[in-house]
Structures are given as C-alpha cells and as structure tokens.
N, C-alpha and C. Protein backbone atom coordinates (compact mmCIF):
# COMPACT_ATOMS: atom_id res chain seq x y z
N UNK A 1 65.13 29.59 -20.42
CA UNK A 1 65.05 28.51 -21.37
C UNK A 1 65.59 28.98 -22.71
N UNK A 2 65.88 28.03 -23.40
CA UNK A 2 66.63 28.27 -24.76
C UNK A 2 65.28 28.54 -25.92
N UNK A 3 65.14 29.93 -26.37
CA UNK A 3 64.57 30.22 -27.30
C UNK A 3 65.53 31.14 -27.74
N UNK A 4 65.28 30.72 -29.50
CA UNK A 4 65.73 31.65 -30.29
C UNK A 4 65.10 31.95 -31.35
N UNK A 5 64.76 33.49 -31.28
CA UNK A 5 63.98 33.96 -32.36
C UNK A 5 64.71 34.08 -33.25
N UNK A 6 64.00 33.43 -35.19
CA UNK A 6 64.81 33.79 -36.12
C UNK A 6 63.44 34.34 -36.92
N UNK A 7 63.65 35.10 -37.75
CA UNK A 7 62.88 35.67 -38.71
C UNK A 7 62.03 34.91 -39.19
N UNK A 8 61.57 33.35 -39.47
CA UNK A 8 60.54 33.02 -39.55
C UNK A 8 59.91 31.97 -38.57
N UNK A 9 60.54 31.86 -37.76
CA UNK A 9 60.34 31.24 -36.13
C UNK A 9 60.85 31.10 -35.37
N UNK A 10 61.15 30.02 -34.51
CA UNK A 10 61.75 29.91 -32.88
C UNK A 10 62.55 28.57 -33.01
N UNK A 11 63.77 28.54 -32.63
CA UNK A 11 64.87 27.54 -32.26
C UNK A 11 64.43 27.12 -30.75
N UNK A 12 64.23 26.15 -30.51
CA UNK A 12 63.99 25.37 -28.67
C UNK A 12 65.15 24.85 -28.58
N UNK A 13 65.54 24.67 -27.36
CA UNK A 13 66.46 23.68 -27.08
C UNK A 13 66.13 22.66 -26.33
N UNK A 14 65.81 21.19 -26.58
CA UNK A 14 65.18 20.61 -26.19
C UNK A 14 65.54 18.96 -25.45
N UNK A 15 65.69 18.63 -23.94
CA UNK A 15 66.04 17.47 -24.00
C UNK A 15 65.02 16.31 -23.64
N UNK A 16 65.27 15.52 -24.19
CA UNK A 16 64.00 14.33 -24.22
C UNK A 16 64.52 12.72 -23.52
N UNK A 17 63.45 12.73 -22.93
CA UNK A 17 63.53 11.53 -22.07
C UNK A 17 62.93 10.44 -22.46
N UNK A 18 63.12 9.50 -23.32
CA UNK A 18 62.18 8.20 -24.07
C UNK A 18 61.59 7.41 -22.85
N UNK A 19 60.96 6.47 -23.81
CA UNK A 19 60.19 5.29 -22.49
C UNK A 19 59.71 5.79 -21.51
N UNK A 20 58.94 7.23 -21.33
CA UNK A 20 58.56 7.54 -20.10
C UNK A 20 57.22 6.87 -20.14
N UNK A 21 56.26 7.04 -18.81
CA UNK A 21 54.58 6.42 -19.01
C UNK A 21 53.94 7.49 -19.79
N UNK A 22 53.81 8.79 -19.54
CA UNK A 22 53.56 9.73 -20.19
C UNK A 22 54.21 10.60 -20.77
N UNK A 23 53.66 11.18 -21.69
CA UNK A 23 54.08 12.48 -22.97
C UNK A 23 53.70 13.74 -22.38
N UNK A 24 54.90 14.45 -21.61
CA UNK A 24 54.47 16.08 -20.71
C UNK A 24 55.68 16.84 -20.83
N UNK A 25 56.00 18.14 -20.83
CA UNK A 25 56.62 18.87 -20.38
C UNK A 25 56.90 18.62 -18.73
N UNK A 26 58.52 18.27 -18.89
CA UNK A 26 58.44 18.18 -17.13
C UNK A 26 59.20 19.70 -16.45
N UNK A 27 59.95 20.81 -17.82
CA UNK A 27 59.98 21.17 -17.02
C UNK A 27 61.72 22.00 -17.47
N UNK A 28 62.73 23.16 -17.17
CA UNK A 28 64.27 23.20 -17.51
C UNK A 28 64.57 22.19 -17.07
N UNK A 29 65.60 22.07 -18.23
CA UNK A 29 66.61 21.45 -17.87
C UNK A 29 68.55 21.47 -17.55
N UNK A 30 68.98 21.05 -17.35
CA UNK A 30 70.25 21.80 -16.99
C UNK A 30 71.29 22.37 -18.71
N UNK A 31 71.31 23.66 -18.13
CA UNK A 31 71.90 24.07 -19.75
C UNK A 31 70.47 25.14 -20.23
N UNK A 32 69.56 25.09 -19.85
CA UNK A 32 68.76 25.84 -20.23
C UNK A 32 67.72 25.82 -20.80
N UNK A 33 67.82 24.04 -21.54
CA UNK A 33 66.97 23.52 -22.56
C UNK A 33 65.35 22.88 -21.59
N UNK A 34 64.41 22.85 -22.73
CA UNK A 34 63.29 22.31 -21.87
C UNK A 34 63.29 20.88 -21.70
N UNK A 35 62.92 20.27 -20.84
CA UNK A 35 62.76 18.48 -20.68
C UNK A 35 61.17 18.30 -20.97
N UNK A 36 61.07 16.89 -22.04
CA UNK A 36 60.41 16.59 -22.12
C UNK A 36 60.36 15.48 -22.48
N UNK A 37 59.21 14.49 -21.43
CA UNK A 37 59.30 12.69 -21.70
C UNK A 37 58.23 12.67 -22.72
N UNK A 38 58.90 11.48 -23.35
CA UNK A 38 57.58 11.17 -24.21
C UNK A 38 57.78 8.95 -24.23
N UNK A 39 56.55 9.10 -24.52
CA UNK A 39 56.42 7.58 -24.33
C UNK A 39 57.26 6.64 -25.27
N UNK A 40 57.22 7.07 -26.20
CA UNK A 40 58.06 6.03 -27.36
C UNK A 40 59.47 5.91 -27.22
N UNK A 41 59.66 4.90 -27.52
CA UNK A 41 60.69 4.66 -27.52
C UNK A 41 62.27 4.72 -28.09
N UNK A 42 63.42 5.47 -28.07
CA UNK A 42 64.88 6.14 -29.12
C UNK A 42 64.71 5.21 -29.96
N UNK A 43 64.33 4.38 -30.72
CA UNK A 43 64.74 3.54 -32.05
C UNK A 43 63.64 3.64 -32.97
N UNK A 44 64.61 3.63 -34.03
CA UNK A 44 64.12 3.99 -35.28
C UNK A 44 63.07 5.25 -35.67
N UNK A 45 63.11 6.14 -34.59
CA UNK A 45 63.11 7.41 -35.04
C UNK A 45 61.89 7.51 -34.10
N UNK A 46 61.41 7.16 -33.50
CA UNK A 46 60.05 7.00 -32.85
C UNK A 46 59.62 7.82 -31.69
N UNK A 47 60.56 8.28 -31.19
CA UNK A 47 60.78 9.00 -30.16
C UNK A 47 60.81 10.28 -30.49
N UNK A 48 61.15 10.87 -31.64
CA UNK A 48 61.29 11.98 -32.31
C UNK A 48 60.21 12.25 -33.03
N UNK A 49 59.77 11.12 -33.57
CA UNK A 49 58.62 11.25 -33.92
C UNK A 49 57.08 11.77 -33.09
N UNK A 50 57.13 11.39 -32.13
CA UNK A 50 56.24 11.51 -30.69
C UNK A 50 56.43 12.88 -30.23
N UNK A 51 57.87 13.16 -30.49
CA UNK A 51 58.04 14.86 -29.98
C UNK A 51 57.90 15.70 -31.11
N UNK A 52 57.45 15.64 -32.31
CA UNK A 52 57.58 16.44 -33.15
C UNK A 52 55.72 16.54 -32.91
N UNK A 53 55.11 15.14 -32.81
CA UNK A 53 53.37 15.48 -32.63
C UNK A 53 53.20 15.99 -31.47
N UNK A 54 53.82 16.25 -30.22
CA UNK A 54 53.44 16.46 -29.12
C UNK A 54 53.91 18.16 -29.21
N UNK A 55 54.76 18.68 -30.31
CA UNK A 55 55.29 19.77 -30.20
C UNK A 55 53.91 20.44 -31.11
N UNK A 56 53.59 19.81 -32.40
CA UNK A 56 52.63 20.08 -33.04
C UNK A 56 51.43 20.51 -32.45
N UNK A 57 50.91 19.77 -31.44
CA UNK A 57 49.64 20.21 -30.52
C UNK A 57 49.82 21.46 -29.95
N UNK A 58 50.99 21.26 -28.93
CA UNK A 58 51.17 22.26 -28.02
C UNK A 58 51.23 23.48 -28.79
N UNK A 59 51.74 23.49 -29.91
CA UNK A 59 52.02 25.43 -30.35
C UNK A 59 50.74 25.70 -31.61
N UNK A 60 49.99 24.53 -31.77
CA UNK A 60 49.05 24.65 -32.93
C UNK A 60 49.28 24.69 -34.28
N UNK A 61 50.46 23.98 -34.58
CA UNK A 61 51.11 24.03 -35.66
C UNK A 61 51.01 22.98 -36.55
N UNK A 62 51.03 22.57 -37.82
CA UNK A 62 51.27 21.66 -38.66
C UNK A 62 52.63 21.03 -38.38
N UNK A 63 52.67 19.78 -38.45
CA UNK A 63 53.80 18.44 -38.26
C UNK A 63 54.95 19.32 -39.07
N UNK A 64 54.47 19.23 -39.96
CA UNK A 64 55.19 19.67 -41.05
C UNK A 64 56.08 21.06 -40.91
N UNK A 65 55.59 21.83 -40.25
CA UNK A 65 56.34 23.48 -39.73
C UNK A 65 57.17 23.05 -38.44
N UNK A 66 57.65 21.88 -37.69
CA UNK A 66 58.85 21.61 -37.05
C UNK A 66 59.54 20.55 -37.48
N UNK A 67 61.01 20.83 -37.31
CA UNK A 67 62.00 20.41 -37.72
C UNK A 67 62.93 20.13 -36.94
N UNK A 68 63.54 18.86 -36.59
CA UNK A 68 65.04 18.80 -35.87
C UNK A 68 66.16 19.28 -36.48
N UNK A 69 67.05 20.44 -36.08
CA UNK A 69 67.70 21.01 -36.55
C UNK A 69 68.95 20.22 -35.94
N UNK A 70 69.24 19.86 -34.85
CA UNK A 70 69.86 19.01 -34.40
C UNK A 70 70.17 18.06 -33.57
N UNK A 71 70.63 16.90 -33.32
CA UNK A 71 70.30 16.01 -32.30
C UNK A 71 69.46 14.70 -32.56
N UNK A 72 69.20 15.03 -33.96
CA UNK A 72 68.58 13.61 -34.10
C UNK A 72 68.64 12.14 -33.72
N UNK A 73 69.57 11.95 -33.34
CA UNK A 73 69.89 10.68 -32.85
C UNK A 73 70.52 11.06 -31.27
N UNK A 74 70.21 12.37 -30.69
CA UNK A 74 70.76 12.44 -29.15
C UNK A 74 69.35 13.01 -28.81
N UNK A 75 70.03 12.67 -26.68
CA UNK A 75 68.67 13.31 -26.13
C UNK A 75 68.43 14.81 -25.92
N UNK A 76 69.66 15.39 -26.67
CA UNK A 76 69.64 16.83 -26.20
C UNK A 76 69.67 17.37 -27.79
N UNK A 77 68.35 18.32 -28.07
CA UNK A 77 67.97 18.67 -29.71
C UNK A 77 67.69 20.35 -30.07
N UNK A 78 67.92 20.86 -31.00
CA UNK A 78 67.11 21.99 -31.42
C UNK A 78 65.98 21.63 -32.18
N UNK A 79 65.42 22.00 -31.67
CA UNK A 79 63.63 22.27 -32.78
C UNK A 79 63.41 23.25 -33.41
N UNK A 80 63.24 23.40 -34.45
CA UNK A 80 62.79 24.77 -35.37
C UNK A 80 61.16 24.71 -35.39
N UNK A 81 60.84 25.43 -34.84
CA UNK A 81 59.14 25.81 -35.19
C UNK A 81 58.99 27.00 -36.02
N UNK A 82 58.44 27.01 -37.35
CA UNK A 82 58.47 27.68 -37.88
C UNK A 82 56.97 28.85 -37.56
N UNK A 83 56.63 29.94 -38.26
CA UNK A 83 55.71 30.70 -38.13
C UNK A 83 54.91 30.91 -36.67
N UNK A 84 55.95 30.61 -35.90
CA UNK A 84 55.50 31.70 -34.21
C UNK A 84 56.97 32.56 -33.74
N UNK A 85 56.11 33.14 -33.06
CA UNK A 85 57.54 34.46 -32.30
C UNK A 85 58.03 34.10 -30.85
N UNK A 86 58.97 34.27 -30.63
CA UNK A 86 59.53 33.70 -29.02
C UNK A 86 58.91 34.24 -28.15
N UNK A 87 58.23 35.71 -28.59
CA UNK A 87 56.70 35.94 -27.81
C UNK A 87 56.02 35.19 -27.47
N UNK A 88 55.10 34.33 -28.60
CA UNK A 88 54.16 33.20 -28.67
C UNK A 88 54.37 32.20 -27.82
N UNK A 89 55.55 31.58 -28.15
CA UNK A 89 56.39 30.16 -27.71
C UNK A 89 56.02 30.66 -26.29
N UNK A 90 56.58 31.41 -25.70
CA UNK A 90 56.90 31.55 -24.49
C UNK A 90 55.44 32.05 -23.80
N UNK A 91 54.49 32.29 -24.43
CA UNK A 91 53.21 32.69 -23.31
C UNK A 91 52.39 31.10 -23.90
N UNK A 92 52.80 30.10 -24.68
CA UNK A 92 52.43 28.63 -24.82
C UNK A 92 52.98 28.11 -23.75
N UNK A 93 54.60 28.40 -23.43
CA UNK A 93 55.20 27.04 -22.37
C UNK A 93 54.84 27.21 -21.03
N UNK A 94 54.02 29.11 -20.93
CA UNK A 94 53.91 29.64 -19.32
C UNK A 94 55.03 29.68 -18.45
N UNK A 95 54.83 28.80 -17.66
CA UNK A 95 55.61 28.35 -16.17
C UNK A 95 57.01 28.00 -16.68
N UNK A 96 57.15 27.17 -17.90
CA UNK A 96 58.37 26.70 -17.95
C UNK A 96 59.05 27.49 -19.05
N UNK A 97 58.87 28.78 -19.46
CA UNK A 97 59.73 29.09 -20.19
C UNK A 97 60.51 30.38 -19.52
C-alpha cells in the first residue's frame, strides 16, 4: 500500500468509492492505494468530507491534522496525516496495509 513517511507524518494513497451503504475500509486497491467507501455522496465536497472524519477516528487524530493533498475533486487522493509514523499507520490499517 501507498505510505509515505515524511518528517511530520504519512502521505496515503487513497481511492474512494461514494454512495456506498456503509463507511469501511474495503481493502488495496489497484496501483497500490487503499479503497475506501464511504456513504456520502461526490458533491459539494461531502464525500471528502466523510473521509477526512472516518480517517480522523481510525488513526485518533484531530479533523484538523488531515489534509487532501491531492485529488480533491477525483476518486483517487493523497491524504496527509500529520503527527503519526508509517510505523503507526500501518499497525492501525493491520490486514490492509
């Protein structure tokens, strides 16, 4: 999977599936990046929005310490999580990293 450690956190590579029923990690995806559905829907930011709180839970982080670095308007994104190590990230995702 796409992690990249930078000196004050971890780059994901991340592709997202809108309108799903549920908000889960499903899992790689092709290219390397992780897949993940989330319920809301691509417009008006909503969907990104849903993955930035669903990213927030999962690593224990403040909203505020991830960032779309790119892809904002596509389904395939970098995430910046700031203040964890690709150590961390990766004993959080388990199975799928």
């Amino acid at each position: 999977m796409e992690i990249e450690e930078r000196e004050d956190g971890v780059v994901l590579g991340v592709l997202v599936q809108p309108c799903s029923s549920i908000t889960e990690i499903v899992g790689p995806a092709e290219g390397g990046a992780l897949k993940i559905r989330v319920t809301a829907p691509p417009r008006e930011g909503k969907a990104n929005q849903e993955l930035i709180k669903f990213l927030s839970k999962l690593f224990g982080v403040a909203k505020s310490r991830i960032a779309i670095l790119s892809g904002e308007s596509s389904r395939r994104k970098r995430i910046f999580i700031s203040g964890i190590s690709s150590a961390e990230a990766k004993e959080i995702l388990g199975d799928y990293s």
